[in-house]
Protein backbone atom coordinates (compact mmCIF):
# COMPACT_ATOMS: atom_id res chain seq x y z
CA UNK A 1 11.62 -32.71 -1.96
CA UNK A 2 8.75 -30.26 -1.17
CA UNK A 3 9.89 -27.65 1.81
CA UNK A 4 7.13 -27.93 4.62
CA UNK A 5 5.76 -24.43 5.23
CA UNK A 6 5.00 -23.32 8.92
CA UNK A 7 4.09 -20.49 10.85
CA UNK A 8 6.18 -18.77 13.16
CA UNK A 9 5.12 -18.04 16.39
CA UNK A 10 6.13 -14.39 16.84
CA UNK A 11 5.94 -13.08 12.71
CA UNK A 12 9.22 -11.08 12.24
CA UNK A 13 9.82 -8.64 8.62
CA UNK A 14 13.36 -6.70 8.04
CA UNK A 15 13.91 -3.50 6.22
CA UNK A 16 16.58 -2.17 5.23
CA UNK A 17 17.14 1.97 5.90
CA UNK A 18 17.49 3.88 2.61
CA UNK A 19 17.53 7.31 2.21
CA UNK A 20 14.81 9.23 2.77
CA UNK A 21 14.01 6.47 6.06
CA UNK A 22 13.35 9.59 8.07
CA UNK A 23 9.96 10.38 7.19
CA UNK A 24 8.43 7.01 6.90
CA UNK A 25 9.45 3.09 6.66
CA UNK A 26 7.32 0.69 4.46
CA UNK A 27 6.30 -2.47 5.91
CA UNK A 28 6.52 -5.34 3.28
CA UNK A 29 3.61 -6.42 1.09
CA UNK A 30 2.81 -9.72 1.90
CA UNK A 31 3.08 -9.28 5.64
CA UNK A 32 1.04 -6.53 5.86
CA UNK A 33 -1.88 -8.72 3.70
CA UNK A 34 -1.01 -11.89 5.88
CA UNK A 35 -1.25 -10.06 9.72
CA UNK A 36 -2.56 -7.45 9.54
CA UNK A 37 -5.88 -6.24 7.63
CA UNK A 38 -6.26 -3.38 5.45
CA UNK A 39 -8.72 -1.46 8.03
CA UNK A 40 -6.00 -0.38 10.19
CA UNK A 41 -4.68 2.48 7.89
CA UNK A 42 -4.61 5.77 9.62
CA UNK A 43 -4.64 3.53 13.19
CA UNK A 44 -1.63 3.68 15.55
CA UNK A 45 0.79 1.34 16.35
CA UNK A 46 3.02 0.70 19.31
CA UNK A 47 6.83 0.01 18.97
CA UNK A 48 8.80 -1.25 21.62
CA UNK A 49 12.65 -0.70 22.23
CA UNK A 50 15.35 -0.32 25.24
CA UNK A 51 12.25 -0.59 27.72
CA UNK A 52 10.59 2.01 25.65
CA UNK A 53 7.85 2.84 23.73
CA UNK A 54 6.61 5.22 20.61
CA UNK A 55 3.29 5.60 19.06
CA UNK A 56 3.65 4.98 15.24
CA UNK A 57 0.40 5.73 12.70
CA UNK A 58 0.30 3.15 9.94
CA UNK A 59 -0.95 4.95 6.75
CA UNK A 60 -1.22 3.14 3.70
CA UNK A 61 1.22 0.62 4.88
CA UNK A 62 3.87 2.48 6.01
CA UNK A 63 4.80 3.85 9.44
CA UNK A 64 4.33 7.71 9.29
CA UNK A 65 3.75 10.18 11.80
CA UNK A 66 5.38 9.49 15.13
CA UNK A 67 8.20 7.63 13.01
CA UNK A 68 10.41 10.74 12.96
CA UNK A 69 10.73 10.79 16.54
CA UNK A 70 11.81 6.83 16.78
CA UNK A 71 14.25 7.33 14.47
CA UNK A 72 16.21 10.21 15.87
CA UNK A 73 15.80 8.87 19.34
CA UNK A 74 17.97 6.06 17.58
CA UNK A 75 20.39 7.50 15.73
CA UNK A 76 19.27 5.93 13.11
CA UNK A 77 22.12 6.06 9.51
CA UNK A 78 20.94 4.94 5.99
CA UNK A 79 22.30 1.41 6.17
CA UNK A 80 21.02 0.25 9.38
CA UNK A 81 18.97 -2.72 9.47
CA UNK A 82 15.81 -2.92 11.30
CA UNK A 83 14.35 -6.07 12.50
CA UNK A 84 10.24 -6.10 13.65
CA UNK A 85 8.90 -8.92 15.85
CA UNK A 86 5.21 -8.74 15.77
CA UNK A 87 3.33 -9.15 18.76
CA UNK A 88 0.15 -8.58 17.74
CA UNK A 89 -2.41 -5.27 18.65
CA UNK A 90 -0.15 -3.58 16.57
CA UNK A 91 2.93 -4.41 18.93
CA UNK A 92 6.07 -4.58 17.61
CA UNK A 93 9.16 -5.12 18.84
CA UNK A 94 12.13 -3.84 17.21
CA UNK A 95 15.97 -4.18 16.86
CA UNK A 96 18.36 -2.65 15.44
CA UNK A 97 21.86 -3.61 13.50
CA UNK A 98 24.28 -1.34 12.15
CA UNK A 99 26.42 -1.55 9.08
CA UNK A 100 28.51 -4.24 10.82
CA UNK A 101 26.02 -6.23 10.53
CA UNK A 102 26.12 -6.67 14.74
CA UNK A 103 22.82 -5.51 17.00
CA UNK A 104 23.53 -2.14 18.00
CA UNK A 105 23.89 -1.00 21.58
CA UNK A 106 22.10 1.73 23.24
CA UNK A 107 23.67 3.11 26.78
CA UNK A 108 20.18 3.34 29.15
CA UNK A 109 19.92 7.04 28.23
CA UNK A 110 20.46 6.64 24.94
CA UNK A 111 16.56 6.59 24.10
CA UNK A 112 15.21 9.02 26.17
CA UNK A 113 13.70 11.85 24.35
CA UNK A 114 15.43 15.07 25.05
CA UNK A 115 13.35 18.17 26.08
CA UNK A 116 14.63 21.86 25.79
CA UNK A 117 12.11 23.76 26.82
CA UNK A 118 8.35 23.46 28.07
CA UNK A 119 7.37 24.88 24.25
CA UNK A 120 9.86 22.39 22.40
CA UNK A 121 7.85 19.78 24.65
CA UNK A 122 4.65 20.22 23.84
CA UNK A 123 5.19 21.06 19.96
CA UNK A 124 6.92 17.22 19.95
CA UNK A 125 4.18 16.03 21.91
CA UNK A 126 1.35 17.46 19.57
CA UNK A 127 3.64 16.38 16.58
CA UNK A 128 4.22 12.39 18.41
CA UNK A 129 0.25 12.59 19.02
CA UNK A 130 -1.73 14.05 16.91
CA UNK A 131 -3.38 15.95 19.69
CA UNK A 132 -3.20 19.21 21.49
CA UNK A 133 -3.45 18.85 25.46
CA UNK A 134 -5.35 22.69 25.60
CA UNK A 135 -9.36 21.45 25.69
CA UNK A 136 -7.64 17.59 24.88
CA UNK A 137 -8.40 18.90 21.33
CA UNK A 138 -11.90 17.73 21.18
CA UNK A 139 -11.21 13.74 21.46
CA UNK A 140 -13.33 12.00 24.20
CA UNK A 141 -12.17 11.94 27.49
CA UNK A 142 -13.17 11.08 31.25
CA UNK A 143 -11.77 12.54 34.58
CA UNK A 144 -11.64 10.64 37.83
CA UNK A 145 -10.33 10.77 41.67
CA UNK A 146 -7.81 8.03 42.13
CA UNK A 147 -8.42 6.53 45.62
CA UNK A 148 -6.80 3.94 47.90
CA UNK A 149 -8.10 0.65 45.94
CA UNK A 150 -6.61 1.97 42.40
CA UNK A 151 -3.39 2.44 43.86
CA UNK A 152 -3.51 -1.12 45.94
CA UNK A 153 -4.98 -3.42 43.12
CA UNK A 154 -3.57 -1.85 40.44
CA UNK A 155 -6.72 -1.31 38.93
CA UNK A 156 -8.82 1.73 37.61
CA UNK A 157 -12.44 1.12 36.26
CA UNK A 158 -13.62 3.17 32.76
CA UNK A 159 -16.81 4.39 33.00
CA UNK A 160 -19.72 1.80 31.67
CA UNK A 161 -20.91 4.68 29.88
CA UNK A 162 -17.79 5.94 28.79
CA UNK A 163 -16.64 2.52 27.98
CA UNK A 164 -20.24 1.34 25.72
CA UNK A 165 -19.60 4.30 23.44
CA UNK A 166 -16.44 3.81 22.62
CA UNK A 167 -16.52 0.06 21.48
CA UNK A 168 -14.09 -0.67 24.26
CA UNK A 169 -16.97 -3.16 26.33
CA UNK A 170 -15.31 -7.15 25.60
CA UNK A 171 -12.18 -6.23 24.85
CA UNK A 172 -9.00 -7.85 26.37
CA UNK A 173 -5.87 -6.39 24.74
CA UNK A 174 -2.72 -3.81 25.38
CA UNK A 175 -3.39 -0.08 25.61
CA UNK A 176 -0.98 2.57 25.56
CA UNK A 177 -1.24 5.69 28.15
CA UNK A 178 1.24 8.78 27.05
CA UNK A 179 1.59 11.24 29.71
CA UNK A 180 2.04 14.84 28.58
CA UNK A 181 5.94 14.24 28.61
CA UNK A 182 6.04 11.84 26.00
CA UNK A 183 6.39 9.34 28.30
CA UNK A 184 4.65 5.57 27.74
CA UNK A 185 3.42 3.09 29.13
CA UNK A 186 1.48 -0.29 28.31
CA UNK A 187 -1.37 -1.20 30.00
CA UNK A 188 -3.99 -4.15 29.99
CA UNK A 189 -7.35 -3.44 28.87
CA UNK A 190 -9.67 -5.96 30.72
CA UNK A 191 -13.22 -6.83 31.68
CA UNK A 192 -14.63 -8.76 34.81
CA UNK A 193 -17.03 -11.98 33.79
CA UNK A 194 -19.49 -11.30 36.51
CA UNK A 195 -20.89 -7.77 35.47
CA UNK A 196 -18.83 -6.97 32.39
CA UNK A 197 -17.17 -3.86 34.09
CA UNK A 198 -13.86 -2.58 31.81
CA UNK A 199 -11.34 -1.44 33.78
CA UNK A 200 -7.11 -0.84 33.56
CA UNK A 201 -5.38 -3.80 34.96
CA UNK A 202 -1.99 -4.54 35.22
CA UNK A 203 0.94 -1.48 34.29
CA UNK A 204 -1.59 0.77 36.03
CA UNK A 205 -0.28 1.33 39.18
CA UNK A 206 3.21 2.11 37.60
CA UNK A 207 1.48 5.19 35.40
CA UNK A 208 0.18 6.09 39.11
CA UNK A 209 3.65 6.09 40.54
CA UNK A 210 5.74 7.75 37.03
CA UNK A 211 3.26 10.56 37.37
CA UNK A 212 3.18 11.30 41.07
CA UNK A 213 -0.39 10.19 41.24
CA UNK A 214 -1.28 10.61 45.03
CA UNK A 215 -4.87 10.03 46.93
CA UNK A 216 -7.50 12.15 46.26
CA UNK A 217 -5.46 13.74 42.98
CA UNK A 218 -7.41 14.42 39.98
CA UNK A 219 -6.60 13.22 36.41
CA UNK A 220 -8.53 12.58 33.16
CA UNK A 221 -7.66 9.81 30.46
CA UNK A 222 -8.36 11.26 26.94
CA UNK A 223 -8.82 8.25 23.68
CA UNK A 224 -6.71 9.61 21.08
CA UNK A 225 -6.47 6.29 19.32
CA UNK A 226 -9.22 3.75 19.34
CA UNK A 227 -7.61 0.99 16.83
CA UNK A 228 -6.67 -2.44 17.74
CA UNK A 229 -4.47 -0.93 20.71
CA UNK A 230 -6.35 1.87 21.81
CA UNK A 231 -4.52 4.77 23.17
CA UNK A 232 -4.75 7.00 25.76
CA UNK A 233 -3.31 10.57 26.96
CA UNK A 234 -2.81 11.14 31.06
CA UNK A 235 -3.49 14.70 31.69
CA UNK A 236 -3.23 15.81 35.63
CA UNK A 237 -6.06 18.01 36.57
CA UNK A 238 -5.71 18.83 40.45
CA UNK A 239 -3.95 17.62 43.56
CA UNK A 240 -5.04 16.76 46.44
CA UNK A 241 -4.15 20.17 47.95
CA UNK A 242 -6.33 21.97 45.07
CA UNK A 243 -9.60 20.30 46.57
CA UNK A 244 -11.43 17.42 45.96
CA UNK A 245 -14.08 18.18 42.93
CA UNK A 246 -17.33 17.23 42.76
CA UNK A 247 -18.30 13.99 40.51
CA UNK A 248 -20.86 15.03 37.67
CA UNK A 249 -21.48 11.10 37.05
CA UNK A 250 -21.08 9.57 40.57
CA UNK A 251 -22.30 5.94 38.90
CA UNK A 252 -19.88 5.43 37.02
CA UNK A 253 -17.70 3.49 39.91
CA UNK A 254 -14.13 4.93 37.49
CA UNK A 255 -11.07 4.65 40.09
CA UNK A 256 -12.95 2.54 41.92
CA UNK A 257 -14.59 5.93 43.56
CA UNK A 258 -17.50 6.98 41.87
CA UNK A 259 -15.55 10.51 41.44
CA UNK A 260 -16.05 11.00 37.75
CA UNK A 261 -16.67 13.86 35.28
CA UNK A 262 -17.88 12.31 31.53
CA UNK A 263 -17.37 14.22 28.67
């Protein structure tokens, strides 16, 4: 009797942690040539844990640089067992099972990085990233005002300009915005129908509130990542108090405002 194949609706792969796990995991042949396509090496992807989230390069089909940092966060033995739900955009949502074979347990601070020292911070960041926050290490990047509206609708516009160079014009998918303590969130890339504007939708106004984003405060968004989930790094220019700067591409309509510097 033949064995009727189907497709499951959220693709899961296991591995296994052997030694050596720390510096990179494989992910397994035929599910890497069956979801996802060979033109992501060297693009980032996102995984999710404990309310959490790390960003992960994929490099000739293994998880590399950023993997380090999951795995300590973790506590992660040779032995575990690591299950991977795929949710697509390079999303993946993972568990993990210890040597009893049970899903292991995390206490709510158990997966929060741990910082020493603003140096320790920023060499982790840089290491996580691939990116240095002094001149946003030459990657492109917009600044904007956030005002009233962004906070309210949970919304910031990207620059049409900004957003046309970039290939980012169409798209509907998850982003991820890491603030400059490792921090992460994911947010919805979106466009409206009626004029094609691409903006930040929903998770937005959370990033606002984990950041102490006020009125009038000043912030740039630099890509760092532009692969099936793009991602982006927060960096806080000026508060209110500092003065309100002048926009250098007041068309742009980004935060809603019109207050925008393009780069």
């Amino acid at each position: 009797m033949a064995i009727a194949k189907f497709t499951p609706t959220t693709p899961h792969f296991f591995q296994p942690l052997l030694p050596g796990f720390q510096h990179h995991l494989t992910i397994p042949l035929l599910f890497f040539k069956h979801y996802l396509k060979s033109e992501i090496n060297c693009q980032r992807a996102v995984l999710r844990s404990h309310g959490r989230t790390w960003s992960v390069r994929i490099r000739d089909r293994r998880f590399e640089d950023g993997w380090g940092d999951f795995a300590k966060d973790h506590d992660l033995h040779v032995g575990d067992f690591l299950v991977f739900g795929y949710g697509g955009n390079l999303v993946f949502n993972v568990v993990v099972f210890d040597t009893s074979a049970c899903q292991r347990q995390y206490p709510p601070s158990a997966t929060k990085p741990k910082y020493q020292n603003k140096s320790s911070t920023k060499e982790s960041t840089e290491r996580l990233l691939g990116s240095t926050s002094v001149g946003h290490g030459g990657s492109p990047h917009f600044v904007s005002t956030l005002n009233p509206d962004s906070l309210k609708s949970s919304k910031l516009n990207i620059p049409r300009k900004f957003a046309r160079s970039h290939g980012l014009v169409g798209r509907c998918c998850d982003t991820v915005v890491v603030d400059e303590q490792r921090r992460s969130w994911i947010v919805g890339l979106r466009h409206k129908e009626s004029d094609g504007q691409v903006y930040f939708g929903s998770g937005w106004r959370d990033i606002c509130i984990g950041n102490d984003l006020n009125e009038m405060d000043c912030f740039s968004l630099e890509l760092i990542g532009n692969g099936t989930a793009p991602v982006f790094k927060l960096h806080k220019v000026a508060s209110h108090s500092d003065g309100q700067r002048t926009p250098n591409y007041p068309n742009s309509n980004a935060g809603c405002s019109g207050s925008v510097v393009y780069f």
